[in-house]
C-alpha atoms as a PDB file:
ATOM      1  CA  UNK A   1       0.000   0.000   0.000  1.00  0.00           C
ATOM      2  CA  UNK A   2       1.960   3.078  -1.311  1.00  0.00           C
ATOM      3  CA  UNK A   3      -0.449   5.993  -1.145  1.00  0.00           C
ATOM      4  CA  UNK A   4      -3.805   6.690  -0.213  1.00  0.00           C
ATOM      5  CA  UNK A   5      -6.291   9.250  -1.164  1.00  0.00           C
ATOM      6  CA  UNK A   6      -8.216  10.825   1.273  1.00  0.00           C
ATOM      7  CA  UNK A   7      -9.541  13.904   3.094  1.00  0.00           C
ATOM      8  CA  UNK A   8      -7.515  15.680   5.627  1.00  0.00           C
ATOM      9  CA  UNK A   9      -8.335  14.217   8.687  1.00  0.00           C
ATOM     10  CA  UNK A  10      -5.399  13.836  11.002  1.00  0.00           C
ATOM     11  CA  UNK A  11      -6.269  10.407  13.118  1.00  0.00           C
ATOM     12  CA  UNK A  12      -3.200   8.715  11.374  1.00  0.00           C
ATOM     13  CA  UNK A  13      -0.023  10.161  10.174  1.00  0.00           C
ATOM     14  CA  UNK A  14       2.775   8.108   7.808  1.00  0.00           C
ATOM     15  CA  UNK A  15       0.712   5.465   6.947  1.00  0.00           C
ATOM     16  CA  UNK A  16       1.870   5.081   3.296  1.00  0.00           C
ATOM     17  CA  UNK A  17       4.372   6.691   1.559  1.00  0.00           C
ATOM     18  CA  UNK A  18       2.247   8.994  -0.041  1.00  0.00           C
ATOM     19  CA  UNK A  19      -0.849  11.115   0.279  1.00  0.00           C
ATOM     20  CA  UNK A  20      -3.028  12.014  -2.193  1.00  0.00           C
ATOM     21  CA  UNK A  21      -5.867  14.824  -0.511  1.00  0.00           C
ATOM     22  CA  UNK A  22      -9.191  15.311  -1.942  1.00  0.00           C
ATOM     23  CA  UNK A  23      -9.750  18.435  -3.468  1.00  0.00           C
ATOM     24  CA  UNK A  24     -13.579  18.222  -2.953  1.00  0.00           C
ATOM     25  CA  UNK A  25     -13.177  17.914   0.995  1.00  0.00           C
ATOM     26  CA  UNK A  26     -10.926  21.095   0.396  1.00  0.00           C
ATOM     27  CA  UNK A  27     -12.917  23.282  -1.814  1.00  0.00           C
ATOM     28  CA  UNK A  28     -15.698  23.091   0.686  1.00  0.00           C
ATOM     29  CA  UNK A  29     -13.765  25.101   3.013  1.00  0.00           C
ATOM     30  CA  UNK A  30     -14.417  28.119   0.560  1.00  0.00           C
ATOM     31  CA  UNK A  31     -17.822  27.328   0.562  1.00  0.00           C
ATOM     32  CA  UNK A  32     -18.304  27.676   3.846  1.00  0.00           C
ATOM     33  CA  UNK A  33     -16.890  31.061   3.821  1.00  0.00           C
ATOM     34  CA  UNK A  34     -19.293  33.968   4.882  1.00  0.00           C
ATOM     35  CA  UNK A  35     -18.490  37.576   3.822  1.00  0.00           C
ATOM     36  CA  UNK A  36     -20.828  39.720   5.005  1.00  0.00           C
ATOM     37  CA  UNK A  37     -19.518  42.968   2.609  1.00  0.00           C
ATOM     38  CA  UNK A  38     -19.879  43.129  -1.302  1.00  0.00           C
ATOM     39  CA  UNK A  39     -16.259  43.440  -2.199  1.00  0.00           C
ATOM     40  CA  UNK A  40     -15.463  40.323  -0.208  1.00  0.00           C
ATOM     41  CA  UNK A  41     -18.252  38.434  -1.986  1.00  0.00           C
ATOM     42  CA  UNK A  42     -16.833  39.396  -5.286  1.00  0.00           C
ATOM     43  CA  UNK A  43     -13.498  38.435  -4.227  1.00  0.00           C
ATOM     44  CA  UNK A  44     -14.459  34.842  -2.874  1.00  0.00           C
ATOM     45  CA  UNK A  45     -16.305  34.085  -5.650  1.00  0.00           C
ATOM     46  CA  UNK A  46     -14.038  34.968  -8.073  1.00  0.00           C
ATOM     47  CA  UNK A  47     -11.477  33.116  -6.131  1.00  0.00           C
ATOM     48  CA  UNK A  48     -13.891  30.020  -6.550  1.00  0.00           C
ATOM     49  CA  UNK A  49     -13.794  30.551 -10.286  1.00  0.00           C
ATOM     50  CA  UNK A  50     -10.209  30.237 -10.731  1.00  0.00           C
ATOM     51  CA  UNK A  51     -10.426  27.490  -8.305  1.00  0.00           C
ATOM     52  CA  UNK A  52     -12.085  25.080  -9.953  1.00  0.00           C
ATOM     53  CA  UNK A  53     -10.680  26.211 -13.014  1.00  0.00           C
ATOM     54  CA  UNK A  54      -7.800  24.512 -12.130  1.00  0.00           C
ATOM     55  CA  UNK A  55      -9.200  21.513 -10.673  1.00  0.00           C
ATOM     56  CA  UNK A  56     -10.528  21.056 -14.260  1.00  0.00           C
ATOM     57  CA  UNK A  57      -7.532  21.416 -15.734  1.00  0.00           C
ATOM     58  CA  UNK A  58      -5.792  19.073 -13.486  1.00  0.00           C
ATOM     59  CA  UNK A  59      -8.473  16.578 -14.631  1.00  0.00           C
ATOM     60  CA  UNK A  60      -7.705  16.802 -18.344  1.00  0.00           C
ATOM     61  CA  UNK A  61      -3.920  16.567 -17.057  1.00  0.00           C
ATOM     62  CA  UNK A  62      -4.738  13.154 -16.155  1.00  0.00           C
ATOM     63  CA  UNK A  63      -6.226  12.036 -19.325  1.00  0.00           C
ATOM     64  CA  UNK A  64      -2.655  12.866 -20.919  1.00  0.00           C
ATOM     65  CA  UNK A  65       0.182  13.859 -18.457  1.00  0.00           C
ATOM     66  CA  UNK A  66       3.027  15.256 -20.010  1.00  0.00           C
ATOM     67  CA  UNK A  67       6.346  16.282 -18.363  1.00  0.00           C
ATOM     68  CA  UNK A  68       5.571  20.255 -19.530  1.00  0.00           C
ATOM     69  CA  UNK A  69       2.003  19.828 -18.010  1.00  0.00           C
ATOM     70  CA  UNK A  70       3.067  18.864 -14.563  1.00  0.00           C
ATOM     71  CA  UNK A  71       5.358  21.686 -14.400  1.00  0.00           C
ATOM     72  CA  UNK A  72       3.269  24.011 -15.360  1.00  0.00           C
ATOM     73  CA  UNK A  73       0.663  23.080 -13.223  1.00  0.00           C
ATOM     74  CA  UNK A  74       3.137  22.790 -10.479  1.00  0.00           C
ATOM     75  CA  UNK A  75       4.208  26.166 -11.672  1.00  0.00           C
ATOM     76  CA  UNK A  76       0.447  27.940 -11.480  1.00  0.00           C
ATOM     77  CA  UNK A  77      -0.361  26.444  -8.515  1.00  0.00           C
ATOM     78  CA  UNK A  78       2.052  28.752  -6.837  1.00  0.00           C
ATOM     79  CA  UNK A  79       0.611  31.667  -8.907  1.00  0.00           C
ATOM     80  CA  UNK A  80      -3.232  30.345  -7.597  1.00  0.00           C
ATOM     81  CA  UNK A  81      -2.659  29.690  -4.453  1.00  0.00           C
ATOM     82  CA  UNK A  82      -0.016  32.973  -3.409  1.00  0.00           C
ATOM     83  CA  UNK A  83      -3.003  34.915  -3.917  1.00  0.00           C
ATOM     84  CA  UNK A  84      -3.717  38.225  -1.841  1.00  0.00           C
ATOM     85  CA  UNK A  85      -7.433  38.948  -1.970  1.00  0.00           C
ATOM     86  CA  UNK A  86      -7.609  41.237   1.103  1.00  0.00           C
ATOM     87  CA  UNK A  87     -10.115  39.455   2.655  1.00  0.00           C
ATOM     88  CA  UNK A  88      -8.501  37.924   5.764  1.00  0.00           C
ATOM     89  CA  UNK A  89     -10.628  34.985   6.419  1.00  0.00           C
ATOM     90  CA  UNK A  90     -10.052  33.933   3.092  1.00  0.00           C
ATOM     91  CA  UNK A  91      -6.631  34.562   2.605  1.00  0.00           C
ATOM     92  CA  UNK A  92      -5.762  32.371   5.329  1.00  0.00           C
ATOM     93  CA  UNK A  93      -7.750  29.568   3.414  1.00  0.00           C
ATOM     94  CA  UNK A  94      -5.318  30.122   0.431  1.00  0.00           C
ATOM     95  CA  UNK A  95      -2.694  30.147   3.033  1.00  0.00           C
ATOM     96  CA  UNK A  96      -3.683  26.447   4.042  1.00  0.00           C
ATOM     97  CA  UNK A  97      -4.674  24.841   0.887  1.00  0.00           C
ATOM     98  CA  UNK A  98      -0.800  26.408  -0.191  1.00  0.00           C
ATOM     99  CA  UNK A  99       0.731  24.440   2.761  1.00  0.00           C
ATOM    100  CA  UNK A 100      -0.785  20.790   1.588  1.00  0.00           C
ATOM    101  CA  UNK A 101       0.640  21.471  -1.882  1.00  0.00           C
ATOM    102  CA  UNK A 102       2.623  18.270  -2.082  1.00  0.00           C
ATOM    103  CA  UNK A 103      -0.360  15.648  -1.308  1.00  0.00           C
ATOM    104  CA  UNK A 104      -2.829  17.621  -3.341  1.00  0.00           C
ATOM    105  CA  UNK A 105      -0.785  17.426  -6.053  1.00  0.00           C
ATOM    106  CA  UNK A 106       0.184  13.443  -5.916  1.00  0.00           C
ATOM    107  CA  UNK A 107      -1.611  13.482  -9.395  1.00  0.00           C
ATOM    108  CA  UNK A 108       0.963  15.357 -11.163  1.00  0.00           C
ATOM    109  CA  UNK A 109       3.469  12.400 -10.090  1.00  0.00           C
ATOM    110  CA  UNK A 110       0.843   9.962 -10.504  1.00  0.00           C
ATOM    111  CA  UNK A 111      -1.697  10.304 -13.025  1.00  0.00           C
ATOM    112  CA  UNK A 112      -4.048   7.089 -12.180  1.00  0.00           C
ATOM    113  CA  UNK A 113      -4.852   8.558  -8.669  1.00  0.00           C
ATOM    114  CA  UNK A 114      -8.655  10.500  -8.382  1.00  0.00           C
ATOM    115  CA  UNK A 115      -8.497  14.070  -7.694  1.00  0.00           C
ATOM    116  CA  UNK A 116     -11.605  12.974  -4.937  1.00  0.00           C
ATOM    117  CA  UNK A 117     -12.452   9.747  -2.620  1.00  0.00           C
ATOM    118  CA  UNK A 118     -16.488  10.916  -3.430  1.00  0.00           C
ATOM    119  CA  UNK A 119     -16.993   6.809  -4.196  1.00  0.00           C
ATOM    120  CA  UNK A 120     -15.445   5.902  -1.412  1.00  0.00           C
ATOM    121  CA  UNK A 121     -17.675   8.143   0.797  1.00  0.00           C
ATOM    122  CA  UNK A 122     -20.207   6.480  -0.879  1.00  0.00           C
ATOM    123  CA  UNK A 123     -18.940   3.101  -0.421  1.00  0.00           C
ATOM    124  CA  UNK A 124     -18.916   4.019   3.733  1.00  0.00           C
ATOM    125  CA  UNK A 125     -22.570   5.244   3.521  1.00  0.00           C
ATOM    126  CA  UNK A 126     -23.926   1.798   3.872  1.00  0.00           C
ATOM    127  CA  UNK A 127     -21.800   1.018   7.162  1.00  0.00           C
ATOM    128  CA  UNK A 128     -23.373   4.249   8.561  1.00  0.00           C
ATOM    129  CA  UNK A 129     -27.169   3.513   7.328  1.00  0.00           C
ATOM    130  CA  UNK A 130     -26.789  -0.094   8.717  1.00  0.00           C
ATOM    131  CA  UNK A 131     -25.466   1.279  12.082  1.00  0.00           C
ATOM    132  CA  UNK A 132     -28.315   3.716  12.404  1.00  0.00           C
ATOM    133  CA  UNK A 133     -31.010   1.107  11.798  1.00  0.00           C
ATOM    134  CA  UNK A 134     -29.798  -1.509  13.940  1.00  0.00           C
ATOM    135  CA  UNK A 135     -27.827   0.684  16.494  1.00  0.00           C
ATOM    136  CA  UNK A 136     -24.432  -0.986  15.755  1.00  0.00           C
ATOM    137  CA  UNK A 137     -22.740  -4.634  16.764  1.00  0.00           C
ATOM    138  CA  UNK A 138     -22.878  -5.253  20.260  1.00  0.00           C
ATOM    139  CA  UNK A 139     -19.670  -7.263  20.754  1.00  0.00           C
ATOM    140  CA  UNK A 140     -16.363  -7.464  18.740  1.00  0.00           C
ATOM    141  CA  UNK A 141     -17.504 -10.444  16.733  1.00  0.00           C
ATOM    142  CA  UNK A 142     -19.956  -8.366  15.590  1.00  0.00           C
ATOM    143  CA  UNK A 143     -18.009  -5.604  14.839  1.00  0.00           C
ATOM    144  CA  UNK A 144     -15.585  -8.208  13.075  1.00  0.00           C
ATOM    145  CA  UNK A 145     -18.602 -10.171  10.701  1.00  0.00           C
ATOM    146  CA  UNK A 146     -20.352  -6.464  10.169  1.00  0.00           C
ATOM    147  CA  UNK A 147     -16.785  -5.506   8.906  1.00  0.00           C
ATOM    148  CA  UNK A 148     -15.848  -8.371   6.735  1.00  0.00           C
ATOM    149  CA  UNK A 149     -19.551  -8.882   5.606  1.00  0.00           C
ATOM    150  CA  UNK A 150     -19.713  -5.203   4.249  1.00  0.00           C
ATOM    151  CA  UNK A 151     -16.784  -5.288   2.992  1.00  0.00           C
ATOM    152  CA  UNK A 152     -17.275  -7.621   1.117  1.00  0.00           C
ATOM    153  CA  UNK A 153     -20.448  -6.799  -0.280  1.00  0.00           C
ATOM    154  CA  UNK A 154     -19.434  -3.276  -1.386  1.00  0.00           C
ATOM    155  CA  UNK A 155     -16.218  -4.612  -3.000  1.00  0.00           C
ATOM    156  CA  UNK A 156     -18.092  -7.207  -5.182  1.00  0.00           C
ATOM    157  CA  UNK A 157     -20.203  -4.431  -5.918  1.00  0.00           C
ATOM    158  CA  UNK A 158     -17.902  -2.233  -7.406  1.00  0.00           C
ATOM    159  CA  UNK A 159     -15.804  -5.071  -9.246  1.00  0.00           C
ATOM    160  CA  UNK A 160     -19.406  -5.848 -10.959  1.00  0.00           C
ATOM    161  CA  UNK A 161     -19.530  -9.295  -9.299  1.00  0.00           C
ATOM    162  CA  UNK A 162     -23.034 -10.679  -7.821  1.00  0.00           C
ATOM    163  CA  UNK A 163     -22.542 -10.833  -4.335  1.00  0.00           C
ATOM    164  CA  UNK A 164     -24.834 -13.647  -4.548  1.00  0.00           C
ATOM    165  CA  UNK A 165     -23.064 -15.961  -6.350  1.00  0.00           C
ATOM    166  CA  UNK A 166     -19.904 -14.815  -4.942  1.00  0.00           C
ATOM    167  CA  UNK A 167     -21.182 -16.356  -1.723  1.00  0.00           C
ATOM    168  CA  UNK A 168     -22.136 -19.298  -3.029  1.00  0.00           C
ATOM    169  CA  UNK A 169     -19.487 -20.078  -4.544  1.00  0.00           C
ATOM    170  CA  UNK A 170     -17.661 -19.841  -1.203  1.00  0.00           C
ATOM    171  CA  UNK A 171     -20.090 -21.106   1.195  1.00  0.00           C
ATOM    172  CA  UNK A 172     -20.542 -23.990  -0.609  1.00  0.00           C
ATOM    173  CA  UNK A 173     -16.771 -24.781  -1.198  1.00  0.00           C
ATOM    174  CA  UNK A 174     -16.708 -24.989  -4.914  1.00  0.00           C
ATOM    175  CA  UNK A 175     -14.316 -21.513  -5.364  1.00  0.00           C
ATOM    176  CA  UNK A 176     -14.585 -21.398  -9.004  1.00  0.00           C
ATOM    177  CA  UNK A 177     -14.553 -17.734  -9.294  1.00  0.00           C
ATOM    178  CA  UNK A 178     -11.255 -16.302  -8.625  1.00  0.00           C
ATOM    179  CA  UNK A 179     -11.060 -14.264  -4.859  1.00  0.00           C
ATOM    180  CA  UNK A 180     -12.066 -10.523  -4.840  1.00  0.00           C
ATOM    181  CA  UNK A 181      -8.399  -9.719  -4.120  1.00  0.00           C
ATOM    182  CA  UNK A 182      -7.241 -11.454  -7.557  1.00  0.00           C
ATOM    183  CA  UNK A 183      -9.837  -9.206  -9.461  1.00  0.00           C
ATOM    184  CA  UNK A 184      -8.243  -6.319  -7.678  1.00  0.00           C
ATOM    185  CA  UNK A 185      -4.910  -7.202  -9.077  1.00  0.00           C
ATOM    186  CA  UNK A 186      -6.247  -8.006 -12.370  1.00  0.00           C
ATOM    187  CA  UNK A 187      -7.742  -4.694 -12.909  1.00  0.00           C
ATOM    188  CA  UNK A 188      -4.722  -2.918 -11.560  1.00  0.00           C
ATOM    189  CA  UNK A 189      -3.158  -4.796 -14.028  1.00  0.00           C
ATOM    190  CA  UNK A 190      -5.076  -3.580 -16.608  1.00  0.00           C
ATOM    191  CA  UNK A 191      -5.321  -0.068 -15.477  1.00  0.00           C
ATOM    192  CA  UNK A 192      -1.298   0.249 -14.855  1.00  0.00           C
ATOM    193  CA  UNK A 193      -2.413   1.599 -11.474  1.00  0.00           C
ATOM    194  CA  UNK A 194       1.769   1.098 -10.199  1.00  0.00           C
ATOM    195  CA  UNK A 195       3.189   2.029 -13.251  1.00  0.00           C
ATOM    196  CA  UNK A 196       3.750   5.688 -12.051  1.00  0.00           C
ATOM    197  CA  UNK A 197       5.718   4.362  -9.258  1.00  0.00           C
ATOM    198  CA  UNK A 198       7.549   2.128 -11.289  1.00  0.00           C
ATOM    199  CA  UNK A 199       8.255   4.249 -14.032  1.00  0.00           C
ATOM    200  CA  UNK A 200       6.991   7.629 -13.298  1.00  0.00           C
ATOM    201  CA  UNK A 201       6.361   9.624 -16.097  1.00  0.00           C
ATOM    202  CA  UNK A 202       6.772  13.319 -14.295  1.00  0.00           C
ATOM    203  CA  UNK A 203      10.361  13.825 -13.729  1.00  0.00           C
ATOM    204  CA  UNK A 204      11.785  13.570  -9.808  1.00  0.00           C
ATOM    205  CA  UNK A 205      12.997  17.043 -10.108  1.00  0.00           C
ATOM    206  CA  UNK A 206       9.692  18.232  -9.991  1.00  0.00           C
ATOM    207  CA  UNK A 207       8.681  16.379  -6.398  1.00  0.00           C
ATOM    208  CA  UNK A 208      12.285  17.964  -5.279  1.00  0.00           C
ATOM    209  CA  UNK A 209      11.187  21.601  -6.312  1.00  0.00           C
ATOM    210  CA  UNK A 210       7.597  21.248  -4.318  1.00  0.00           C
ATOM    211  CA  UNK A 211       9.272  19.768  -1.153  1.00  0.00           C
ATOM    212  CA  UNK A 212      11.999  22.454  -1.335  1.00  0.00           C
ATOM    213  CA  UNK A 213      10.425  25.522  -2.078  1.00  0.00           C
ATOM    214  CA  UNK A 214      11.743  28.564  -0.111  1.00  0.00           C
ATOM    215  CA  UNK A 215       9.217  29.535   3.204  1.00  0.00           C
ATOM    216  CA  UNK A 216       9.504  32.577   2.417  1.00  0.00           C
ATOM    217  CA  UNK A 217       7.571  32.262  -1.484  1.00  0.00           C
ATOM    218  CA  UNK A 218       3.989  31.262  -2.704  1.00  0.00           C
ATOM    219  CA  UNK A 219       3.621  27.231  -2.670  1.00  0.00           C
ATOM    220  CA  UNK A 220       5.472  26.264   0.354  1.00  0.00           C
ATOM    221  CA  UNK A 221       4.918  23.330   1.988  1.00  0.00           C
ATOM    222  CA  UNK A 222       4.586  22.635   5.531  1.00  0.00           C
ATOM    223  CA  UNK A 223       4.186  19.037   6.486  1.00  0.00           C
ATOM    224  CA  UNK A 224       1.068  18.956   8.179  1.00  0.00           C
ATOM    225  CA  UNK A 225      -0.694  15.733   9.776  1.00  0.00           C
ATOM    226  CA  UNK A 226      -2.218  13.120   7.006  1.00  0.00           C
ATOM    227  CA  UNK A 227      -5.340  11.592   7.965  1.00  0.00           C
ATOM    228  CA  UNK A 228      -6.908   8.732   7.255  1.00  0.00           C
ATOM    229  CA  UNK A 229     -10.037   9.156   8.752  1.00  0.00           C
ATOM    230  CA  UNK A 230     -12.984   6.877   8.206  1.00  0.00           C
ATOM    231  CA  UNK A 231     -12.921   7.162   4.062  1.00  0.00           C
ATOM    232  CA  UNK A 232     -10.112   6.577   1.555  1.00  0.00           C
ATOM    233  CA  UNK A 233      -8.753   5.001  -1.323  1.00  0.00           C
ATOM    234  CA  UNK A 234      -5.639   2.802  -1.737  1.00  0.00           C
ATOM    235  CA  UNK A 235      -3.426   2.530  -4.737  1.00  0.00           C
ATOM    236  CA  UNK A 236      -0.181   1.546  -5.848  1.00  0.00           C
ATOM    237  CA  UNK A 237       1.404  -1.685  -4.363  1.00  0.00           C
ATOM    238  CA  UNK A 238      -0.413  -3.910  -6.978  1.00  0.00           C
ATOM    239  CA  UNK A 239       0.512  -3.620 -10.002  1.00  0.00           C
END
């Protein structure tokens, strides 16, 4: 397990060595934002704009990464995010979206990872509907079979596999289809999920410039805490 993409929780620090954040979880932050005076409406929204402006771009970066791409990217993130509006609540919101430059921009080094982990919010949202019907396990067992049962249910799910017949086929000891963790590794497979970290095709140099970019300029990055939290998504490790 190499990196994993999630929001910025900080319940776990170093789990992999790398972190790709969701740049969903940290646009809302801007939304939430509440100027009360018309110039700082103006600014925040146009602040938005260019926002998601780039997030757009960075999604056709992904459906061809080039070496120029990345550092330009790299490049107008600085210019983005170094941004003086003159609004002081949201100028220290640029301030800490600039700081978590290096794990929001994992996709530059590796264009397979998703710019959100939206499905696998969705993915948890059965856990939580379950646990508010029923009120949760009431022992560890329980907390164990709800775990593995889930799991395995919203897995199959999102391979395409019937969960029925998966189960059958287990239960009743025939194992004819191949285990949900082979279909993982086929489709990684398929998908080159590792190939970035086998053969990355943005140039080291530029993960060098973001980690050593002066404190003192636009785009610096202070390690902050990497969370894990209750949602993510894990790639790299199985290819």
């Amino acid at each position: 397990m190499k990196l994993l993409v999630c929001d910025d929780a900080g319940q776990s620090k170093a789990i992999t060595e790398e972190v790709a954040l969701c740049w969903v979880h940290d646009g809302r932050h801007y939304q939430k934002l509440m100027p009360v005076c018309e110039l700082h409406q103006k600014r925040l929204a146009e602040f938005r704009g260019h926002y998601w402006d780039y997030y757009r771009e960075l999604l056709k970066y992904k459906e061809n990464p080039t070496k120029e791409d990345a550092v330009r990217l790299e490049q107008r993130f600085g210019k983005l995010f170094g941004t003086k509006t003159g609004y002081e609540a949201l100028d220290e919101r640029i301030a800490k979206t600039r700081e978590k430059k290096v794990d929001l921009l994992a996709v530059l080094r590796h264009p397979a990872v998703p710019l959100h982990n939206n499905a696998s919010e969705l993915g948890a949202q059965a856990r939580v509907r379950k646990r508010a019907v029923s009120l949760g396990p009431r022992t560890a067992e329980g907390v164990r079979a709800w775990d593995t049962g889930m799991t395995i249910v919203e897995t199959a799910k999102k391979l395409g596999i019937s969960v029925y017949e998966y189960f059958k086929d287990r239960l009743s000891g025939a194992k004819q289809m191949p285990s949900l963790a082979e279909v993982i590794r086929q489709k990684a497979n398929q998908l080159r999920l590792g190939a970035s970290w086998n053969s990355n095709p943005v140039s080291p140099k530029i993960v060098e410039t973001i980690r050593n970019y002066p404190v003192s300029q636009p785009g610096t990055l202070l390690r902050t805490g990497r969370g894990l939290g209750s949602r993510l998504r894990i790639y790299g490790g199985l290819a």
